[in-house]
Protein backbone atom coordinates (compact mmCIF):
# COMPACT_ATOMS: atom_id res chain seq x y z
CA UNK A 1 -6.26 -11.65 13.60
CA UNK A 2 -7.80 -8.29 14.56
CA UNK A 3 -8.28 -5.38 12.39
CA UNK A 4 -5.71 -2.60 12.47
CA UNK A 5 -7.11 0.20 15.18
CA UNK A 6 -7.80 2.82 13.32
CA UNK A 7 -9.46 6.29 14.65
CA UNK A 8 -12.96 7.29 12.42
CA UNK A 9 -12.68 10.59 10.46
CA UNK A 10 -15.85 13.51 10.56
CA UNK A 11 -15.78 16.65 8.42
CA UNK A 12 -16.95 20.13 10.17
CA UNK A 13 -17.14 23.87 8.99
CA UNK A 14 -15.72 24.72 12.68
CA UNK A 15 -13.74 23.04 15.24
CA UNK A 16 -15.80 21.31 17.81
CA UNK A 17 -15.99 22.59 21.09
CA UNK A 18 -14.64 18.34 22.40
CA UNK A 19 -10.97 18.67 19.92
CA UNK A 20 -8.48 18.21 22.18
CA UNK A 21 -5.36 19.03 19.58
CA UNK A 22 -6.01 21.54 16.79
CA UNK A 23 -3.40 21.08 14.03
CA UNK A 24 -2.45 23.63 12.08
CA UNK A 25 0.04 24.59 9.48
CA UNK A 26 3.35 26.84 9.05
CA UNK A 27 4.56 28.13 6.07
CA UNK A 28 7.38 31.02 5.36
CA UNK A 29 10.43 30.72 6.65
CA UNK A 30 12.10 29.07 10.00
CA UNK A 31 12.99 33.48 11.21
CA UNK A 32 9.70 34.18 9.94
CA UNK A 33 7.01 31.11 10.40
CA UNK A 34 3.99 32.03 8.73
CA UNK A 35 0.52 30.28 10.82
CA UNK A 36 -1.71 29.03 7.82
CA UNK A 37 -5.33 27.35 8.64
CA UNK A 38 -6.10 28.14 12.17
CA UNK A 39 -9.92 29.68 12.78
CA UNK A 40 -10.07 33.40 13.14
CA UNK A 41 -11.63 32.74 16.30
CA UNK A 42 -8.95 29.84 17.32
CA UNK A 43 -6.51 32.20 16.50
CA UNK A 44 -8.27 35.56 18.60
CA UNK A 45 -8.37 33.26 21.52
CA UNK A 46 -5.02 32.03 21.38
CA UNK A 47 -3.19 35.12 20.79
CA UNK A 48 -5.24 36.63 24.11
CA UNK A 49 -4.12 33.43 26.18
CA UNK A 50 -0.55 33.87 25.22
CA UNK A 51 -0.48 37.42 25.31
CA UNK A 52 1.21 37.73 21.40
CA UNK A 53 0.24 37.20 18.34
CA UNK A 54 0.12 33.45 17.08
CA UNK A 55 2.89 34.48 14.53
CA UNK A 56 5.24 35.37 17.47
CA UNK A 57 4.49 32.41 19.42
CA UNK A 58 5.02 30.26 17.00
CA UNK A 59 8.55 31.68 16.07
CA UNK A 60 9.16 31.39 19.96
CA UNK A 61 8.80 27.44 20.22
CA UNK A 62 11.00 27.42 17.41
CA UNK A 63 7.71 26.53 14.37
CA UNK A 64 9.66 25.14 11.16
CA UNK A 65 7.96 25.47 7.67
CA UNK A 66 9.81 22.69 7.05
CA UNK A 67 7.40 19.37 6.00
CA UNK A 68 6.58 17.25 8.79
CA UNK A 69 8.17 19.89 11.38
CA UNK A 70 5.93 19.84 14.61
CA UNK A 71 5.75 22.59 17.44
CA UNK A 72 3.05 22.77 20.32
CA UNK A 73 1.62 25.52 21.48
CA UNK A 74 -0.72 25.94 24.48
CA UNK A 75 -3.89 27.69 23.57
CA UNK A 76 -7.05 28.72 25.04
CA UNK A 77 -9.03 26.63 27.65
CA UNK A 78 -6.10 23.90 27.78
CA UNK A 79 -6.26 23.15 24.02
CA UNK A 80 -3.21 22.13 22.44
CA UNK A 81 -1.83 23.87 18.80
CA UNK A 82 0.08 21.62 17.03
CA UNK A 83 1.77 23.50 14.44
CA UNK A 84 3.23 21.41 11.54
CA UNK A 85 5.79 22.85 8.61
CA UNK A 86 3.89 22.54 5.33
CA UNK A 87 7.14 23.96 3.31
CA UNK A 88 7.95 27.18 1.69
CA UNK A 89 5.31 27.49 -1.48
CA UNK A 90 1.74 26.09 -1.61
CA UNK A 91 1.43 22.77 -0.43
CA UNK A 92 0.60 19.81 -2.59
CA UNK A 93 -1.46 16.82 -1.75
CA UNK A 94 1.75 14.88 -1.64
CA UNK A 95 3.06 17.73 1.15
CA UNK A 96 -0.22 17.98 3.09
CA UNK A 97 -0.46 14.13 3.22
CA UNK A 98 3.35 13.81 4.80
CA UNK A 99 2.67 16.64 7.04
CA UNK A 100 -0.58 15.70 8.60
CA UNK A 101 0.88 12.22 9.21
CA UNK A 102 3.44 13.68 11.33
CA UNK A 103 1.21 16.18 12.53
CA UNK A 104 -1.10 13.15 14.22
CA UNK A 105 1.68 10.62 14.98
CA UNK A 106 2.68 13.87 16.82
CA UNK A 107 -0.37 14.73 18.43
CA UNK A 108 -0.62 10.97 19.75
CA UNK A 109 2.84 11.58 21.62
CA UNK A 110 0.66 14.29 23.43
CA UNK A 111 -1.91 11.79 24.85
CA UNK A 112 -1.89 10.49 28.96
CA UNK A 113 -1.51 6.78 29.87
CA UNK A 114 -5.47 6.57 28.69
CA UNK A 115 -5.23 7.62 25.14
CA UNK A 116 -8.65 8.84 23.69
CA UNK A 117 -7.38 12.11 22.15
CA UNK A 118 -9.89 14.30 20.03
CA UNK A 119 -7.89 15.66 17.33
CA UNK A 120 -8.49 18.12 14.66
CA UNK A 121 -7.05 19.12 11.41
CA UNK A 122 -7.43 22.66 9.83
CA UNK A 123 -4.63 22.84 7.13
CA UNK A 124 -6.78 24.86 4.72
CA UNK A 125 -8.91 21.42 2.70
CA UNK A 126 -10.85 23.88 0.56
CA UNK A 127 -10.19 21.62 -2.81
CA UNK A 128 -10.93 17.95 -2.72
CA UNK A 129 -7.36 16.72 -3.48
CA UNK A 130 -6.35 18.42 -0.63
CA UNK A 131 -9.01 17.38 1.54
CA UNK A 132 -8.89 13.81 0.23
CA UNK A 133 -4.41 13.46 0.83
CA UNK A 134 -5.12 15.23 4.53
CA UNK A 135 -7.71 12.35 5.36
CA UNK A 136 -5.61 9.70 4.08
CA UNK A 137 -2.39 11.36 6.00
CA UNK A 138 -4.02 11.79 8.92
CA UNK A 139 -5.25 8.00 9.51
CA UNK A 140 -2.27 6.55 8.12
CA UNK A 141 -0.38 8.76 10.80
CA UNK A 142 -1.98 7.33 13.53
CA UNK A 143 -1.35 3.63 12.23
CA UNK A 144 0.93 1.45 14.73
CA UNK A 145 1.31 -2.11 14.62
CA UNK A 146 0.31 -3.78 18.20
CA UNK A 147 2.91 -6.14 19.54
CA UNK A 148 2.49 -9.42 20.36
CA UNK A 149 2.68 -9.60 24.14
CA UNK A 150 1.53 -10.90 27.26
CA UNK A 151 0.58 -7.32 28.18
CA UNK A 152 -3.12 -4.93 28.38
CA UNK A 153 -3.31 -3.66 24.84
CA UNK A 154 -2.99 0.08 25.11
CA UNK A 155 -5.53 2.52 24.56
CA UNK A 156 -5.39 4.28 20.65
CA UNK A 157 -3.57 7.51 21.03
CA UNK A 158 -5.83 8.91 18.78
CA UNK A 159 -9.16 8.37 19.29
CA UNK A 160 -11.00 10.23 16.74
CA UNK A 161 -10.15 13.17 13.99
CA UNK A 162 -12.04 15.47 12.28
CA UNK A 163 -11.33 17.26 9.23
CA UNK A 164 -12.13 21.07 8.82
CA UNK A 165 -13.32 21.92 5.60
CA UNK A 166 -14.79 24.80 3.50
CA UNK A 167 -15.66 23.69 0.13
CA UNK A 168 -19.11 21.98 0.72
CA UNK A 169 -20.35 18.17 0.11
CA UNK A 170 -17.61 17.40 -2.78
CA UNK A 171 -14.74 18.39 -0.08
CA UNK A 172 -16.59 16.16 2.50
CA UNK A 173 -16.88 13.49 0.04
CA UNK A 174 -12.75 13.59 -0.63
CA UNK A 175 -12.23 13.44 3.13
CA UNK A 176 -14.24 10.49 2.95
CA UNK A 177 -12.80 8.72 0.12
CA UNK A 178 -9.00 9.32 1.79
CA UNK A 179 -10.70 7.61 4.93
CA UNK A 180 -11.37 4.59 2.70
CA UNK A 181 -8.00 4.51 0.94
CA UNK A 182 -6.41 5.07 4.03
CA UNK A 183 -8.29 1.96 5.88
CA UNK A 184 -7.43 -0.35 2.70
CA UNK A 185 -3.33 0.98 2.78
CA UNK A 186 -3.77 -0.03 6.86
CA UNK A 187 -5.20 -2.92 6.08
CA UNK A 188 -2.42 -3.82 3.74
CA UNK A 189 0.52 -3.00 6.09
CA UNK A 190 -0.90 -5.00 8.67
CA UNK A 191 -1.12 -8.11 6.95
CA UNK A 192 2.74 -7.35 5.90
CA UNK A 193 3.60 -6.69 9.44
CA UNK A 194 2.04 -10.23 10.92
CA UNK A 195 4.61 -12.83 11.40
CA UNK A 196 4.77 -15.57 9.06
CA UNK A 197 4.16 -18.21 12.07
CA UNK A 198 0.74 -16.28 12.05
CA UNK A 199 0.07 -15.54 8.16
CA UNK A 200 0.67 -18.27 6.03
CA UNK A 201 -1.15 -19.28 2.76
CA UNK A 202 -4.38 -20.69 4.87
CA UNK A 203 -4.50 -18.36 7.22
CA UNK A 204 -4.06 -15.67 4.80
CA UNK A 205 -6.96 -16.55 2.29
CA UNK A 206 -9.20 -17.17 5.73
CA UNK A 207 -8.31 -13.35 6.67
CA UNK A 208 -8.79 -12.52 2.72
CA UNK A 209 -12.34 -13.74 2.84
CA UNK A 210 -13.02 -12.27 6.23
CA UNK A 211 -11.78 -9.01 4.58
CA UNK A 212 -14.22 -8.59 1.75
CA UNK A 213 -17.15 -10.21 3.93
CA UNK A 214 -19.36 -6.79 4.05
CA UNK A 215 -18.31 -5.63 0.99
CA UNK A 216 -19.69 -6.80 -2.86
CA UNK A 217 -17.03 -8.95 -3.28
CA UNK A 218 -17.71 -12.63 -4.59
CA UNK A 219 -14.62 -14.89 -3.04
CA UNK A 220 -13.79 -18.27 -4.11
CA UNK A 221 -10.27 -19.63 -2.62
CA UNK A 222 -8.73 -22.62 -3.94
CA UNK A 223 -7.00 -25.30 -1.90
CA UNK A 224 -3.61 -27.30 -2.32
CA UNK A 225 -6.79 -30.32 -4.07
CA UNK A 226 -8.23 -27.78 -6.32
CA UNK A 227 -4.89 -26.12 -7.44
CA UNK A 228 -3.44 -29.68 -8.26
CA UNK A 229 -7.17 -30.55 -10.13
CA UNK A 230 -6.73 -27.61 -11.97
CA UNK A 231 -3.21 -27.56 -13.03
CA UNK A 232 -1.31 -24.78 -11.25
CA UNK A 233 2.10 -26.04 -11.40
CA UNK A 234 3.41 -22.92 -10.00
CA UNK A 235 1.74 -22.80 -6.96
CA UNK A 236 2.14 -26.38 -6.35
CA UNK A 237 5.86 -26.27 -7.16
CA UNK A 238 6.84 -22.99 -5.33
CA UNK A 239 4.76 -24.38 -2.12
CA UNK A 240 5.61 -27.57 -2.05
CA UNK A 241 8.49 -27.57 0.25
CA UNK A 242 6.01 -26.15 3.01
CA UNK A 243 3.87 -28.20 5.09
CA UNK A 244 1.70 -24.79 5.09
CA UNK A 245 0.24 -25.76 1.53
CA UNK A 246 -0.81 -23.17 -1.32
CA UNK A 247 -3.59 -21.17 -1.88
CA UNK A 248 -5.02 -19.27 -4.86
CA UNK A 249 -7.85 -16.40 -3.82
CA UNK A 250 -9.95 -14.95 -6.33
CA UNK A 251 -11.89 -11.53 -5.52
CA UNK A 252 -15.04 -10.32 -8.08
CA UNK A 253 -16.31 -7.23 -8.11
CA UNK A 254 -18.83 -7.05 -10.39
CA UNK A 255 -21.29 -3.86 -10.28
CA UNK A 256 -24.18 -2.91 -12.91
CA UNK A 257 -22.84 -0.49 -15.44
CA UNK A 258 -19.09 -0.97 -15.73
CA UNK A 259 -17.55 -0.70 -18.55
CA UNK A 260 -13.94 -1.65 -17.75
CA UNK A 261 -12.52 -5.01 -16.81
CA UNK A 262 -9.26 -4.99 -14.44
CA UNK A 263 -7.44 -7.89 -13.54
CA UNK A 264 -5.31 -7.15 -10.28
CA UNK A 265 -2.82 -10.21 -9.41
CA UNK A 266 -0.67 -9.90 -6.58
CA UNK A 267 2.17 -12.19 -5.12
CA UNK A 268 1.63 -13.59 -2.11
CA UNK A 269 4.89 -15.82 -0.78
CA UNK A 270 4.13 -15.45 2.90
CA UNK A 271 7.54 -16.16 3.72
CA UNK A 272 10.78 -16.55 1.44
CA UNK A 273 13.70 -18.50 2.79
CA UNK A 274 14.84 -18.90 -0.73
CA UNK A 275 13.98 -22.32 -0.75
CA UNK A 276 16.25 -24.82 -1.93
CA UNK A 277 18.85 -21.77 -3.42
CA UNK A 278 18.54 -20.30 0.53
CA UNK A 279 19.32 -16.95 1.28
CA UNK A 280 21.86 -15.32 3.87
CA UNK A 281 20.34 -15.69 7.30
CA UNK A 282 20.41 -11.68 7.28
CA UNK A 283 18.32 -11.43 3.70
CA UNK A 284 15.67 -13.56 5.38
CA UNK A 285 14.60 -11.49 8.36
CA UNK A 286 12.35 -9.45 6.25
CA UNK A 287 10.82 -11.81 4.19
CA UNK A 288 7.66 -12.13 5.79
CA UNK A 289 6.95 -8.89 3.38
CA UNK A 290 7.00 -10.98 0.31
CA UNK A 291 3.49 -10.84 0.31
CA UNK A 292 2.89 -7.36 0.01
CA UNK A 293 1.78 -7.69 -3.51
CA UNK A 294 -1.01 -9.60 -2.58
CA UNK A 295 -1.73 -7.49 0.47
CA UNK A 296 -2.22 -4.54 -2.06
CA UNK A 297 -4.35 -6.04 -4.52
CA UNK A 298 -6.98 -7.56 -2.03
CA UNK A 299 -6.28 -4.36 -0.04
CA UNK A 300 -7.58 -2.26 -3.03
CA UNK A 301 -10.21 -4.20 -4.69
CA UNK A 302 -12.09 -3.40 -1.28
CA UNK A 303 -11.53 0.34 -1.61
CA UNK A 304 -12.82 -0.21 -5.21
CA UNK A 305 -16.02 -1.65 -4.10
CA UNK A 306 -16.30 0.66 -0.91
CA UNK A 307 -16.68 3.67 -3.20
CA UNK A 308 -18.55 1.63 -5.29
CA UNK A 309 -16.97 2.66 -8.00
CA UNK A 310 -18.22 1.57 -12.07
CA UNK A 311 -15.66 -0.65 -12.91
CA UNK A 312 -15.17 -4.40 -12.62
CA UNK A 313 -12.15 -5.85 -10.78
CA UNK A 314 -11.02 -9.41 -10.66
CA UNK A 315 -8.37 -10.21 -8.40
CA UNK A 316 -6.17 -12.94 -7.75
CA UNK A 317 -3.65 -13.63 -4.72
CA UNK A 318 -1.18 -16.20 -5.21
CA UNK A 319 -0.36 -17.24 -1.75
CA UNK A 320 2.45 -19.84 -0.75
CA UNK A 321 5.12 -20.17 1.42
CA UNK A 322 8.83 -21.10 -0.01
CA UNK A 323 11.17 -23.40 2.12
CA UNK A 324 13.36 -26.24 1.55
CA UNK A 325 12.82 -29.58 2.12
CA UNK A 326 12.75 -32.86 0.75
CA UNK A 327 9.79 -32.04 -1.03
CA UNK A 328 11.07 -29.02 -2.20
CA UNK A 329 11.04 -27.69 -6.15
CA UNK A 330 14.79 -28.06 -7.58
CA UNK A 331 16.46 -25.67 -10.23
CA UNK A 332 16.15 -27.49 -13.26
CA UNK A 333 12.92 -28.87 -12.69
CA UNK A 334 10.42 -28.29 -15.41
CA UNK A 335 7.17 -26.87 -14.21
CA UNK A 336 3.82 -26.90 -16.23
CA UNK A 337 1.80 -23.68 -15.66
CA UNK A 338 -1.59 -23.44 -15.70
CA UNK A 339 -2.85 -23.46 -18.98
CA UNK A 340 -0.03 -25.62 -20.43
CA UNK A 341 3.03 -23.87 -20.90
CA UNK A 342 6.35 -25.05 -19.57
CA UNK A 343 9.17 -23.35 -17.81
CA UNK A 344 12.50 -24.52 -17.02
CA UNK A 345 13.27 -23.34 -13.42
CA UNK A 346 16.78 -21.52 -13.28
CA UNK A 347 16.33 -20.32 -9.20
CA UNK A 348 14.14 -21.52 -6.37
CA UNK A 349 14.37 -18.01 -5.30
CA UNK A 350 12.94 -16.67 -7.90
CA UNK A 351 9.50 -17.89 -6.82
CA UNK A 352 7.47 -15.55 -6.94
CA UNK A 353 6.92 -14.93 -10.94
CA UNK A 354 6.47 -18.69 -10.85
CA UNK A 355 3.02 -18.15 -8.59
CA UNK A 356 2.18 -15.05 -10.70
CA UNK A 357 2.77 -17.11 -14.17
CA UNK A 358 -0.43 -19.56 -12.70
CA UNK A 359 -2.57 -16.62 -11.79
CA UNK A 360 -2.03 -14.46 -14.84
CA UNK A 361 -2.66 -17.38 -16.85
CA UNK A 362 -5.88 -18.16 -15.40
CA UNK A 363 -6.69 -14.30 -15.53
CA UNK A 364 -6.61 -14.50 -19.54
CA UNK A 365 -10.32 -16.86 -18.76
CA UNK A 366 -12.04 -13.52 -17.59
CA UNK A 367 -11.15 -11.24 -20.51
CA UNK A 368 -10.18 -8.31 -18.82
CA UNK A 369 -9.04 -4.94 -20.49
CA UNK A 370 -6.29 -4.41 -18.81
CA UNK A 371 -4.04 -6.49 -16.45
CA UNK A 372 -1.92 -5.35 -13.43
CA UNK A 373 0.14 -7.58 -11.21
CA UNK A 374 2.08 -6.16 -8.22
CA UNK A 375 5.26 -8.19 -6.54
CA UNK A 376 7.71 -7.38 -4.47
CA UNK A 377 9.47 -9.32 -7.28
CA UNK A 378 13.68 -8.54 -7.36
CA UNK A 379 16.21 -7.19 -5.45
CA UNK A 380 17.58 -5.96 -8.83
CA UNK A 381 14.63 -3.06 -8.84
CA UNK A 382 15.76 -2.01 -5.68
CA UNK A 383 19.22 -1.34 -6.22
CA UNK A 384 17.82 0.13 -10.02
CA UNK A 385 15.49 2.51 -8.14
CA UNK A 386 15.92 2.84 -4.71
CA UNK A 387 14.20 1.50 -1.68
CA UNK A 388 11.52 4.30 -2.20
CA UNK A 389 10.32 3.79 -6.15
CA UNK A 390 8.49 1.32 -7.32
CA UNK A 391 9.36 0.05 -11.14
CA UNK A 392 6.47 -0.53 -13.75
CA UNK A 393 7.28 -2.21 -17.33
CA UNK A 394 4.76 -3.39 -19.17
CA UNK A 395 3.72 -4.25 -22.80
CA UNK A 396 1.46 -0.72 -23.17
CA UNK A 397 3.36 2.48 -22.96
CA UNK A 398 -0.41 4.24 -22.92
CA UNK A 399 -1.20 2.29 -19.96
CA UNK A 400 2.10 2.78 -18.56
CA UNK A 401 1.28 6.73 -18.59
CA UNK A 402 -2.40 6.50 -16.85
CA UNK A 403 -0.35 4.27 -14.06
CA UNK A 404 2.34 6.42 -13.91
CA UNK A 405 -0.64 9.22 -13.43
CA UNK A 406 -2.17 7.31 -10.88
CA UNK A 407 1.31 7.35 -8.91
CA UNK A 408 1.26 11.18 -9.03
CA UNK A 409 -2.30 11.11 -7.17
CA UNK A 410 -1.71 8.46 -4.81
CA UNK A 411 1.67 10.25 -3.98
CA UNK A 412 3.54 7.41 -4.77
CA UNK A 413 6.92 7.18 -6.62
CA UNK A 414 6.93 4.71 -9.44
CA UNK A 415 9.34 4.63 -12.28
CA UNK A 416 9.77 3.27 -16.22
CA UNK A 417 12.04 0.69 -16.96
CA UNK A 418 12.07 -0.98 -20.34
CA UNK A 419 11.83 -5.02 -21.55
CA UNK A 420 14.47 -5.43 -23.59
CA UNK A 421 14.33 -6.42 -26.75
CA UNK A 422 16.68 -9.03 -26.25
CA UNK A 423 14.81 -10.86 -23.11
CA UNK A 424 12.90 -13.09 -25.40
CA UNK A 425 16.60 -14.64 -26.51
CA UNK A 426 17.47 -14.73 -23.21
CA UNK A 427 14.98 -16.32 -21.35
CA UNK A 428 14.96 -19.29 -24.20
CA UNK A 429 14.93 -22.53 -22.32
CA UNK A 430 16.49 -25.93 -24.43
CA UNK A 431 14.41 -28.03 -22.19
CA UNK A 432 10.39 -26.09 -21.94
CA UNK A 433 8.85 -23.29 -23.65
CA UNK A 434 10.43 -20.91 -21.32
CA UNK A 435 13.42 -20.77 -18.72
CA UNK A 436 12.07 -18.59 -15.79
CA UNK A 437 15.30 -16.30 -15.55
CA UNK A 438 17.05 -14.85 -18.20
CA UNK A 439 20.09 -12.94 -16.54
CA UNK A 440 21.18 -11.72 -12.99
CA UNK A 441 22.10 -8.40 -14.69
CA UNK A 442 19.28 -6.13 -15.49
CA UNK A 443 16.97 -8.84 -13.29
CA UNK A 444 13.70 -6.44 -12.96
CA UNK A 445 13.84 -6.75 -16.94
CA UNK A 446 14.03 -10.27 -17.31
CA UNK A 447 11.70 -10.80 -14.41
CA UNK A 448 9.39 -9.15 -16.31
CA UNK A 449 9.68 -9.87 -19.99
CA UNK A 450 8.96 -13.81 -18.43
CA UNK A 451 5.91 -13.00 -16.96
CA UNK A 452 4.78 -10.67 -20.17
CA UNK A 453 5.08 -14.71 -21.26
CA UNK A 454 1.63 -15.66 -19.61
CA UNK A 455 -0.54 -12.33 -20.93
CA UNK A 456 -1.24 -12.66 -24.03
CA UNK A 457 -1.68 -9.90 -26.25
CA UNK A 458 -3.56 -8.38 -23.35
CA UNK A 459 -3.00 -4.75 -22.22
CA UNK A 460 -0.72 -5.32 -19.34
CA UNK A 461 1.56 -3.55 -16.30
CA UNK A 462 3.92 -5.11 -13.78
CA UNK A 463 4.83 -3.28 -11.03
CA UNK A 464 7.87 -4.33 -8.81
CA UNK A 465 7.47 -3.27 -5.54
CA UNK A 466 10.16 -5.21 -3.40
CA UNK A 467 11.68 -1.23 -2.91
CA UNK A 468 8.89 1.01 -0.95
CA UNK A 469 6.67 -2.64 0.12
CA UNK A 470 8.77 -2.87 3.49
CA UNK A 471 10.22 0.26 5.87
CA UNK A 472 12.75 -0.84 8.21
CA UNK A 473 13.71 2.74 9.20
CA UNK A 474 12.03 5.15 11.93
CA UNK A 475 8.79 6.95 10.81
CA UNK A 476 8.52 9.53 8.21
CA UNK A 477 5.44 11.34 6.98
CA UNK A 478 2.63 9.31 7.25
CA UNK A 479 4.66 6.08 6.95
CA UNK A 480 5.63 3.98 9.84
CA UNK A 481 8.39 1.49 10.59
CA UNK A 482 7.29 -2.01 8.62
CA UNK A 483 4.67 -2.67 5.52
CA UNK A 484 3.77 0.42 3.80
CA UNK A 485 1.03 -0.31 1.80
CA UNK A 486 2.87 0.63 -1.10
CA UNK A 487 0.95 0.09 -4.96
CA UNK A 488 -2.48 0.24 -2.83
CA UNK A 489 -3.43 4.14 -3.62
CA UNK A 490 -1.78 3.89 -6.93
CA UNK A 491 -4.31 0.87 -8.05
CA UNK A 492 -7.35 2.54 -6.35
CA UNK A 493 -6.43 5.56 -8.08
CA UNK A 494 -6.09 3.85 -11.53
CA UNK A 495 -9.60 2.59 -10.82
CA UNK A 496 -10.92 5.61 -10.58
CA UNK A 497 -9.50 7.00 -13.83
CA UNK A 498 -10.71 4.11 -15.90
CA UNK A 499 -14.06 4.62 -14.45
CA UNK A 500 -14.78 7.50 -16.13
């Protein structure tokens, strides 16, 4: 499966002579649009062409401070202004990434039959944090999924962008970091956004591997033989109704120095009819998303290594694919986890803290200092939270803050819910050590207070990301229709923190 087409980003003092679109910012008010960002010399050259000042043009094509608001102007010499609301007060990295996705998903509605615009960005990236949120913005803007069709594949819109900066190397080096976020958050949507005919648990740990093949990542993948050898009854159990058998990949990242040891685990049920408890026909349409946790964690691990930054990571995807069949796992079957412990199955659709149990279980063997596992995990977080926040619970409110942090950065929304202290009662089974649900009621909760079963006394988050993993509305921001990416900054971003 091909790589998702994504334009390379350069950082210059002044805009090159090639740009095609300049993007720029408004500010202000909609009756009186302040211009923020463009050149002095941009701006001299403009206002002669137009024959007013930049300020009056822009309040003539109707310029909207408003974020993600887009306007063209035409400048000098045939070069476009695309002028993009950045609000009404100073705009934070959360506002300049929004607005310079829309400002290049814009700019790409600009481009002829041929594609191959030059466009540049000069919305004032003087501090890194700004510079690194317009870089990641800006490429995730001009992410599309390709169709599958019989057709040419077009041309990218967007053929290259460059950045505008004024604060020296450490500004540059944000831009570039975003640019590697960025590719990682692409990477993960498109691996959401391939059908499940196409991504299944094989083909999934084959484009895994290819994935981390440049990068200082060891990868070891284990087969439907080697998770039966090795006792991963969830796996086996949650995949065995498929004829498209499990897989469990295992990412190291290992570089001299580091002092921290994460453990990233990420759910990977390429596609979730339910299984033997089905879902509605109309529930199912979107399931090919249910891997999204996985998509993140793999996604991010290769940031990690990309900026090469001091901290080990050891990641596992739990991939499998849940149907029914004759061979299918039953509720009230009894399933032994790796490791040994036993849980009563309550719902074959509530698979995928089954595959997590195996991997977190198996992540205990590396000793890691903290443990995160991401899942698009229960409906029950989305209608807690939204379709737009994420949930984290976990077993360390300290680590819940320095996620929660990480959130902030990555501009992603992510919320506190508690374990009650009642799950434990709950989710007692008469039949194993465990029962996997505990009640339909508070679900997130229960969800997670069975997988805090299978982490010891180890320092551990679960984020729920069945909410913000999957878009199904128009574009907004820098996010598209489809995956999102979602969890993949907020995990890079964590990395970064505990690698100081």
């Amino acid at each position: 499966m091909p790589a998702p087409i994504l334009p390379p980003l350069t950082t210059a003092s002044s805009v090159p002579a090639r740009v095609d679109v300049l993007i720029v910012g408004v500010t202000g008010t909609k009756d009186a649009p302040t211009v923020v960002g463009c050149p002095p010399e941009v701006e001299k050259a403009t206002a002669k062409a137009l024959g007013s000042s930049l300020a009056e043009a822009a309040r003539a094509v109707g310029a909207d401070p408003a974020v993600g608001s887009t306007a063209v102007l035409l400048g000098a010499k045939g070069r476009r202004l695309l002028l993009v609301g950045l609000g009404e007060d100073v705009p934070t990295p959360d506002v300049l990434r929004r607005a310079s996705g829309a400002a290049v998903r814009a700019a790409g509605s600009l481009a002829t039959a041929d594609g191959g615009l030059q466009v540049g960005l000069a919305l004032d990236a003087t501090e890194p944090e700004a510079a690194q949120a317009i870089a990641e913005g800006a490429i995730l803007g001009s992410y599309t999924y390709q169709p599958i069709s019989s057709a040419e594949v077009a041309a990218p819109k967007v053929a290259a962008l460059t950045l505008l900066t004024g604060g020296g190397k450490q500004v540059a080096a944000a831009a570039t970091t975003g640019a590697t976020v960025a590719r990682a958050v692409a990477r993960a949507r498109e691996w959401v956004n391939v059908p499940p005919n196409l991504l299944y648990p094989e083909t999934f740990a084959d484009e895994a591997r290819e994935w981390a093949r440049d990068a200082k990542i060891t990868v070891d993948v284990l087969d439907e033989k080697a998770l039966a050898k090795g006792g991963y009854g969830g796996l086996l159990a949650v995949g065995g109704g498929s004829s498209r058998l499990p897989r469990l990949v295992r990412f190291s990242y290992a570089p001299r120095g580091a002092k921290t040891h994460i453990v990233l685990v990420g759910k990977g049920i390429t596609f979730d009819s339910g299984g033997l408890n089905i879902k509605p026909g109309d529930s199912m349409y979107t399931m090919k998303c249910d891997m999204a946790g996985a998509a993140a964690v793999l996604a991010a691990t290769r940031a990690v290594a990309d900026l090469n930054l001091p901290v080990k990571v050891t990641t596992y995807a739990a991939m499998a694919e849940n149907l029914p069949s004759d061979t299918a796992y039953r509720p009230s079957d009894v399933l032994t986890i790796y490791g040994g412990k036993t849980v009563e199955n309550a719902n074959s659709d509530a698979e995928g803290r089954l595959v997590l149990a195996d991997a977190l279980a198996r992540s205990l063997e590396d000793k890691p200092d903290v443990i995160i596992d991401v899942a698009t995990l229960t409906g029950a977080c989305v209608v807690a939270l939204g379709e737009e926040t994420a949930g984290v619970l976990s077993n360390d409110d300290d680590l819940v803050e320095q996620v929660l942090a990480a959130a902030d950065a990555a501009g992603e929304l992510l919320w506190q819910l508690p374990i009650p202290a009642t799950a434990k009662a709950k989710l007692a089974s008469k039949v194993a050590d465990v029962k996997s649900s505990g009640s339909r009621m508070g679900g997130a909760l229960f969800a997670a207070a069975f997988l805090r079963e299978f982490v010891g006394e180890h320092s551990w988050a679960h984020l729920d990301i069945a909410g913000p993993a999957f878009r199904s509305e128009g574009a907004d921001g820098h996010q598209g229709p489809g995956g999102t990416g979602a969890a993949v900054g907020t995990l890079v971003a964590l990395a970064q923190s505990l690698a100081k």
